[in-house]
N, C-alpha and C. Protein backbone atom coordinates (compact mmCIF):
# COMPACT_ATOMS: atom_id res chain seq x y z
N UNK A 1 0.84 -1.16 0.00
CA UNK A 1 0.00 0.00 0.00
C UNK A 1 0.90 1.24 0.00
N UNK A 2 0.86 1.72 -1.15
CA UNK A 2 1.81 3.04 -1.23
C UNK A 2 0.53 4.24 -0.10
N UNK A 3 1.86 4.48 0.64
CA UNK A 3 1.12 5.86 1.33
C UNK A 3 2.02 7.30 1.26
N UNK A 4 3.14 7.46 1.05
CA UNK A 4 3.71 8.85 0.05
C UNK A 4 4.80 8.44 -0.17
N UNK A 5 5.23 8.84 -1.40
CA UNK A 5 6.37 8.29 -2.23
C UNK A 5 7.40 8.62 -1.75
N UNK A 6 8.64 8.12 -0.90
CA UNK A 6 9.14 6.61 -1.59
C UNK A 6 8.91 5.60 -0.53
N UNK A 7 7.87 5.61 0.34
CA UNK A 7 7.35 5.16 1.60
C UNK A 7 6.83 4.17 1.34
N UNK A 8 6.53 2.97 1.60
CA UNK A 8 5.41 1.76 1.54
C UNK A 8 5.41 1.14 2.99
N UNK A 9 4.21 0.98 3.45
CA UNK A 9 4.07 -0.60 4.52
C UNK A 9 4.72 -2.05 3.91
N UNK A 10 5.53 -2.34 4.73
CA UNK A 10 5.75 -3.52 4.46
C UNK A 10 6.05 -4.31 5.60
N UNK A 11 5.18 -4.93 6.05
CA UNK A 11 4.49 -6.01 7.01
C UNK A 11 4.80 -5.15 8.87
N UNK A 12 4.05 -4.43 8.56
CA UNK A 12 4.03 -3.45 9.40
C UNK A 12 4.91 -2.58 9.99
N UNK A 13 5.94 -2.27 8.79
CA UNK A 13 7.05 -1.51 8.95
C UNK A 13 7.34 -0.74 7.27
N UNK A 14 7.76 0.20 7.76
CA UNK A 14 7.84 1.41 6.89
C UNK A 14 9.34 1.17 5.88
N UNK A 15 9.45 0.98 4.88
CA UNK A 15 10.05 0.69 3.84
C UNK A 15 10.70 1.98 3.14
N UNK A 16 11.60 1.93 2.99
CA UNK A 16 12.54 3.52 2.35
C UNK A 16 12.77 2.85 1.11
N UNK A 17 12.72 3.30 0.09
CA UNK A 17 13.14 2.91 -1.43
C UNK A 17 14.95 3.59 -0.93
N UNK A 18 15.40 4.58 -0.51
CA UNK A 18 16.52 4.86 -0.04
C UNK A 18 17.37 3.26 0.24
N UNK A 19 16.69 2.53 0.85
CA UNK A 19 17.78 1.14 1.76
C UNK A 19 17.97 0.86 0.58
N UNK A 20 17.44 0.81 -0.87
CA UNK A 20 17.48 -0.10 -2.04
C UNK A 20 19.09 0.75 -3.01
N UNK A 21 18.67 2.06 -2.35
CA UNK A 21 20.18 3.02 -3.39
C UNK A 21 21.26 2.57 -3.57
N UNK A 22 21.74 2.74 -4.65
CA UNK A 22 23.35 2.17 -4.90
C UNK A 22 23.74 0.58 -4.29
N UNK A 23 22.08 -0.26 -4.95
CA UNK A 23 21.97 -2.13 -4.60
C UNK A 23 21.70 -2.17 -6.06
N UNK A 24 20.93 -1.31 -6.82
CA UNK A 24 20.61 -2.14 -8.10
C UNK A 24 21.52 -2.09 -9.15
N UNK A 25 21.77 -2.90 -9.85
CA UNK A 25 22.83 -2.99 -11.00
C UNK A 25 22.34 -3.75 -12.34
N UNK A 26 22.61 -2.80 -13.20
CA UNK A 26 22.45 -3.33 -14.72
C UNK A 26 23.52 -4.59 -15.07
N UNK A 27 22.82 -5.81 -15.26
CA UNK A 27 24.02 -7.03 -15.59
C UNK A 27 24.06 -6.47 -16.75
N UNK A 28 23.73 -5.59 -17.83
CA UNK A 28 24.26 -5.18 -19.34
C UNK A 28 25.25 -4.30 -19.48
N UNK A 29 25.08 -3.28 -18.60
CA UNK A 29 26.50 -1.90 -18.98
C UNK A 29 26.74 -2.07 -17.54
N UNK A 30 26.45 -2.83 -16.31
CA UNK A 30 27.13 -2.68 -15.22
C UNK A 30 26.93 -0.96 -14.64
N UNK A 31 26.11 -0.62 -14.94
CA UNK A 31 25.53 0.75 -14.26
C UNK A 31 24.72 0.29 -13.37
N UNK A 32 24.38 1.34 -12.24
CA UNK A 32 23.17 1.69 -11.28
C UNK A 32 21.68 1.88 -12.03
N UNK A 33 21.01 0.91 -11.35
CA UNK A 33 19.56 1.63 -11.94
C UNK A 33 19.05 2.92 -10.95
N UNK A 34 18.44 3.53 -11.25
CA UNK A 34 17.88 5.13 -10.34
C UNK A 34 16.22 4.94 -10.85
N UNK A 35 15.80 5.41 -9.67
CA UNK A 35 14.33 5.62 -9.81
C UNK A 35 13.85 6.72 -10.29
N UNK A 36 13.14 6.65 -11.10
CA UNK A 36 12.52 7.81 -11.67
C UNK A 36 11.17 8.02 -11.71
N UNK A 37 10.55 8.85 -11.93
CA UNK A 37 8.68 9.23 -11.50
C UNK A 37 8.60 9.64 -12.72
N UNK A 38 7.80 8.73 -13.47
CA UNK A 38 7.25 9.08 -14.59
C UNK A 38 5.58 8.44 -14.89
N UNK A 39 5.24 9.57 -15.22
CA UNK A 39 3.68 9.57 -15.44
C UNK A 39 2.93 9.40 -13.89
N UNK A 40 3.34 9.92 -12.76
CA UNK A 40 2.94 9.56 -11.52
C UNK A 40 2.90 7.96 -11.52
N UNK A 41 3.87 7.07 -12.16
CA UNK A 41 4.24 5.52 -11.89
C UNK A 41 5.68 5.78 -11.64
N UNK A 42 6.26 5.12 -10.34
CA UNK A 42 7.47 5.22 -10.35
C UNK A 42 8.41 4.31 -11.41
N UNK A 43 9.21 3.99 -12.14
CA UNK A 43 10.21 3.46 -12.54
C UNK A 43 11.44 3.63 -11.92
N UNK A 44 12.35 1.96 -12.30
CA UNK A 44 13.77 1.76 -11.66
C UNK A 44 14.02 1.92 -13.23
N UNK A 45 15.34 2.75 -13.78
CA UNK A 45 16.20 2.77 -14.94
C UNK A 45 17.37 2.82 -15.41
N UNK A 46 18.14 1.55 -15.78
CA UNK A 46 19.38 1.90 -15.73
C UNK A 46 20.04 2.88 -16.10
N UNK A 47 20.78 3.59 -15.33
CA UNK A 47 21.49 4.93 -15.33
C UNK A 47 22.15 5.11 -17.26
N UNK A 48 22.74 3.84 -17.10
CA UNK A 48 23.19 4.24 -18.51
C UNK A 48 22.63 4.40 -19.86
N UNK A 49 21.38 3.18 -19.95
CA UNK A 49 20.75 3.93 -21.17
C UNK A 49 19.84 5.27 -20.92
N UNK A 50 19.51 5.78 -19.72
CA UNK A 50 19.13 6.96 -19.09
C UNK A 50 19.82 8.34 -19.62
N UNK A 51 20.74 7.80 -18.96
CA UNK A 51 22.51 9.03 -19.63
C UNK A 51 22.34 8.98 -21.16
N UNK A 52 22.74 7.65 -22.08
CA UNK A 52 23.44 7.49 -23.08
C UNK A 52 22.45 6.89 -23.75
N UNK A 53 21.44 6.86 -23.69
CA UNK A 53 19.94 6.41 -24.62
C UNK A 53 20.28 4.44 -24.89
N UNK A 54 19.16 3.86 -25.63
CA UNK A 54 19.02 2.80 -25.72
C UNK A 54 20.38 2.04 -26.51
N UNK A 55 20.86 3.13 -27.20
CA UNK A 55 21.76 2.24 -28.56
C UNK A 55 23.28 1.67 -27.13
N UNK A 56 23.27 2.58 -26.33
CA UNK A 56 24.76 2.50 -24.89
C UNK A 56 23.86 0.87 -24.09
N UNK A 57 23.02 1.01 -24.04
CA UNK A 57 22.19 -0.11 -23.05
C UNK A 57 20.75 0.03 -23.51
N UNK A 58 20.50 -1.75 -23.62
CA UNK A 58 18.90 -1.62 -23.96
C UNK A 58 18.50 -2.33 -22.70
N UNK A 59 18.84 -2.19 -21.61
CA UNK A 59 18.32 -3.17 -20.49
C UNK A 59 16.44 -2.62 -20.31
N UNK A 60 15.74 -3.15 -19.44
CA UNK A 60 14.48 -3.59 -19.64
C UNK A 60 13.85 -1.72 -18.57
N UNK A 61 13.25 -1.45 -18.40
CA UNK A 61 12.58 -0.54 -17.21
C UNK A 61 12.04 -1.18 -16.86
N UNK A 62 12.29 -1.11 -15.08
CA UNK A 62 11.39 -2.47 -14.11
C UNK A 62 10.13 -1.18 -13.32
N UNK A 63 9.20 -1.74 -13.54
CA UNK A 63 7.98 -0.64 -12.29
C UNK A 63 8.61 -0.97 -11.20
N UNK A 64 8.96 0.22 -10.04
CA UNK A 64 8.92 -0.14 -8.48
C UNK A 64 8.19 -1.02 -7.71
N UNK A 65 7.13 -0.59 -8.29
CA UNK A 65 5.99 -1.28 -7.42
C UNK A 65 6.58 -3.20 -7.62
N UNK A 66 6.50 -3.44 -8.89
CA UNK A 66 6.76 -4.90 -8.94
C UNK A 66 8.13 -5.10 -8.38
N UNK A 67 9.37 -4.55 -8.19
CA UNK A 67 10.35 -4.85 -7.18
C UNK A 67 10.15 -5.22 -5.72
N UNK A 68 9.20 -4.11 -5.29
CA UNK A 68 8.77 -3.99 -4.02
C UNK A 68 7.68 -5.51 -3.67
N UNK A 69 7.16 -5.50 -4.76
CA UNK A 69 6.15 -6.70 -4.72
C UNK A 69 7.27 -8.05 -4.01
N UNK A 70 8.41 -8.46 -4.78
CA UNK A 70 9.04 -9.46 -5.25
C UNK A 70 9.64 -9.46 -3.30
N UNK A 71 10.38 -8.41 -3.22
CA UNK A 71 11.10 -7.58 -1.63
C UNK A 71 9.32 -8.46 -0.82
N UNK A 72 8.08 -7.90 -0.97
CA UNK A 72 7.49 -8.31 0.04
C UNK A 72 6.88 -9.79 0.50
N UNK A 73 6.75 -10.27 -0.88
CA UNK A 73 6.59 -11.54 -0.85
C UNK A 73 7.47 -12.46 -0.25
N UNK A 74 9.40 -12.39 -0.62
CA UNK A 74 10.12 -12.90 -0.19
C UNK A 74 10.34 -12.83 1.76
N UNK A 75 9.57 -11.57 2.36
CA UNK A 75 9.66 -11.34 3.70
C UNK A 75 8.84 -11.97 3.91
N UNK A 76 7.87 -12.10 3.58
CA UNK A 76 6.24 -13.10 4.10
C UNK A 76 6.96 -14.51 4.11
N UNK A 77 7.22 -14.89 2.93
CA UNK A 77 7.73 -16.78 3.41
C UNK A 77 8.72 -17.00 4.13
N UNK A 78 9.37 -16.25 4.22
CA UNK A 78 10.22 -15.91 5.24
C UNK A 78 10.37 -15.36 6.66
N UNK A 79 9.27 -15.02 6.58
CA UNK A 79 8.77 -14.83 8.27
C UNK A 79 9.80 -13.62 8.81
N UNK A 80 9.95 -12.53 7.49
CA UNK A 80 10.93 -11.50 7.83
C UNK A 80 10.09 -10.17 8.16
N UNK A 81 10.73 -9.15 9.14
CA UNK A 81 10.20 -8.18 9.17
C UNK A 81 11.12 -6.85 9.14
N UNK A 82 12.75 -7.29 8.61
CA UNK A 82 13.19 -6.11 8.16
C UNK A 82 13.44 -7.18 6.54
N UNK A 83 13.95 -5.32 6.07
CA UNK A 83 14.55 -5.15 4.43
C UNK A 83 15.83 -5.89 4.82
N UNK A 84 16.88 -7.05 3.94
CA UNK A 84 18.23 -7.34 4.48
C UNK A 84 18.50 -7.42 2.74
N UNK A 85 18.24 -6.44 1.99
CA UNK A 85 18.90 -6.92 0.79
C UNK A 85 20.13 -6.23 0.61
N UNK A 86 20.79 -7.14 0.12
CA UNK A 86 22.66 -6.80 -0.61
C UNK A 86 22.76 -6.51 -1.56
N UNK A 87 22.07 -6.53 -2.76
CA UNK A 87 22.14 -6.34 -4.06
C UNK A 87 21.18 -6.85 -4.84
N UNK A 88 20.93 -6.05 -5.89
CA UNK A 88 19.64 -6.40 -6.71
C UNK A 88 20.69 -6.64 -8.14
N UNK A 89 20.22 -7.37 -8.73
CA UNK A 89 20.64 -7.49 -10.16
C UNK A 89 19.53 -7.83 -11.35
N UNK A 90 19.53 -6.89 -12.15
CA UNK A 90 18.78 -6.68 -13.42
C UNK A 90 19.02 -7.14 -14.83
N UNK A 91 18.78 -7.95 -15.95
CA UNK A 91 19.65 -8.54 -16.74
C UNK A 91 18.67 -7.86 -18.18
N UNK A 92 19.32 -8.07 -18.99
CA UNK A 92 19.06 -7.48 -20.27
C UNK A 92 17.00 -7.99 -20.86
N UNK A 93 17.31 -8.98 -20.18
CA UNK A 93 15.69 -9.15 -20.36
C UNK A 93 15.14 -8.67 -19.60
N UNK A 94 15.07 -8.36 -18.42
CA UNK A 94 14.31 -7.35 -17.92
C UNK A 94 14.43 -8.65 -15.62
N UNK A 95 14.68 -9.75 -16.66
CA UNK A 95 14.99 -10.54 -15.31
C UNK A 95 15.59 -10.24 -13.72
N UNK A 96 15.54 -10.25 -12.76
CA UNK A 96 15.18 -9.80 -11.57
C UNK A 96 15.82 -10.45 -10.44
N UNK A 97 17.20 -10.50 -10.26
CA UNK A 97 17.70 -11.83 -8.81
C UNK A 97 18.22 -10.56 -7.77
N UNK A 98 17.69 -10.80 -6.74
CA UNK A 98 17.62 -10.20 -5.21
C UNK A 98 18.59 -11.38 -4.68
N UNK A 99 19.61 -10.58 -4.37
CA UNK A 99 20.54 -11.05 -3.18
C UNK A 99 20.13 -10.47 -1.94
N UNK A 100 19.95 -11.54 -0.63
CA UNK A 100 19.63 -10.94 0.18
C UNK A 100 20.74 -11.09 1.52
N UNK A 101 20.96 -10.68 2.43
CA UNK A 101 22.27 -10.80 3.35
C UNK A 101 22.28 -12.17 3.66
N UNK A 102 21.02 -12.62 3.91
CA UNK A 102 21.64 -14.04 4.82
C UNK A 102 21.39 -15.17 3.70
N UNK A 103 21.99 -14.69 2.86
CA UNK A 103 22.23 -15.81 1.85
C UNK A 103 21.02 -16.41 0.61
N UNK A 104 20.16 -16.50 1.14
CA UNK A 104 18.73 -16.09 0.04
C UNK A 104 18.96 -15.56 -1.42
N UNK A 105 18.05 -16.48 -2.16
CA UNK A 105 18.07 -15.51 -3.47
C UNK A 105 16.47 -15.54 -4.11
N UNK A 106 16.26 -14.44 -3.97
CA UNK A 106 14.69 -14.49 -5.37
C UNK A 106 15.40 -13.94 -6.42
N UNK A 107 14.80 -14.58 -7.45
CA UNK A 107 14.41 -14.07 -9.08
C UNK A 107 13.23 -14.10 -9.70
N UNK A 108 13.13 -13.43 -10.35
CA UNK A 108 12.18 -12.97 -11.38
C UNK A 108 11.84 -12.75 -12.36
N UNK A 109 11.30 -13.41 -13.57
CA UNK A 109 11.31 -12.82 -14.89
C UNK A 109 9.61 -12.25 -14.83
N UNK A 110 8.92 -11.96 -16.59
CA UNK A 110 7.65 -11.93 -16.37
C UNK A 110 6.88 -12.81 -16.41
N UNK A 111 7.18 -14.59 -15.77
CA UNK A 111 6.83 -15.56 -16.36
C UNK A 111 6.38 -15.99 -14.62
N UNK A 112 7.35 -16.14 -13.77
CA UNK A 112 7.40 -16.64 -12.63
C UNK A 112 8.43 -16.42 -11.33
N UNK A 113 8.09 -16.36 -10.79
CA UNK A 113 8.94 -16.01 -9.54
C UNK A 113 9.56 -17.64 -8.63
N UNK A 114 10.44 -17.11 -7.97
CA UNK A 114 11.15 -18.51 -8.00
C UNK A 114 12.16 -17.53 -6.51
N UNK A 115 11.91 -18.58 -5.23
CA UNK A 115 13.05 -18.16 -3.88
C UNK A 115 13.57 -19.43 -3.77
């Protein structure tokens, strides 16, 4: 439940899109993805085709919301109630693996999710 941007509930604790800064990485040009607000929908975008347009990097634009989705689901089966992620990684298809500290991994494409 978004309640003001970059804020969400997540399992009864308040979620900073901030804890996520300088975790996501383009597996294509090895850039940072950055969030951006477009059309009042947030987007994650890799910095470099951002900077240097599609022809530098064609990696995928992921919605926030579905990151955050992937982040809340993985705390629910997990019986977690903080954020412990280490790194996010993004791959040219648009695919989705969450490293999380204590060793955990989700991924994601648009097909199925998989911890």
């Amino acid at each position: 439940m978004v309640i003001a941007e970059p804020s969400i509930f997540l399992l009864g604790g308040i979620f900073e899109m901030n804890m996520l800064k300088n975790k996501i990485f383009c597996m294509n040009c090895g850039k940072k993805y950055n969030r951006k607000n477009n059309h009042e929908q947030c987007i994650l975008i890799c910095s470099g085709r951002n900077n240097y347009g599609i022809k530098f990097c064609s990696s995928k634009i992921i919605k926030e919301k579905d990151l955050l989705n992937i982040i809340k689901i993985h705390c629910r089966n997990y019986n977690k109630k903080e954020i412990d992620v280490n790194k996010i990684e993004i791959n040219i298809d648009g695919e989705v693996k969450i490293y999380y500290k204590d060793g955990k991994i989700s991924e994601w494409n648009s097909n199925k999710l998989i911890f």
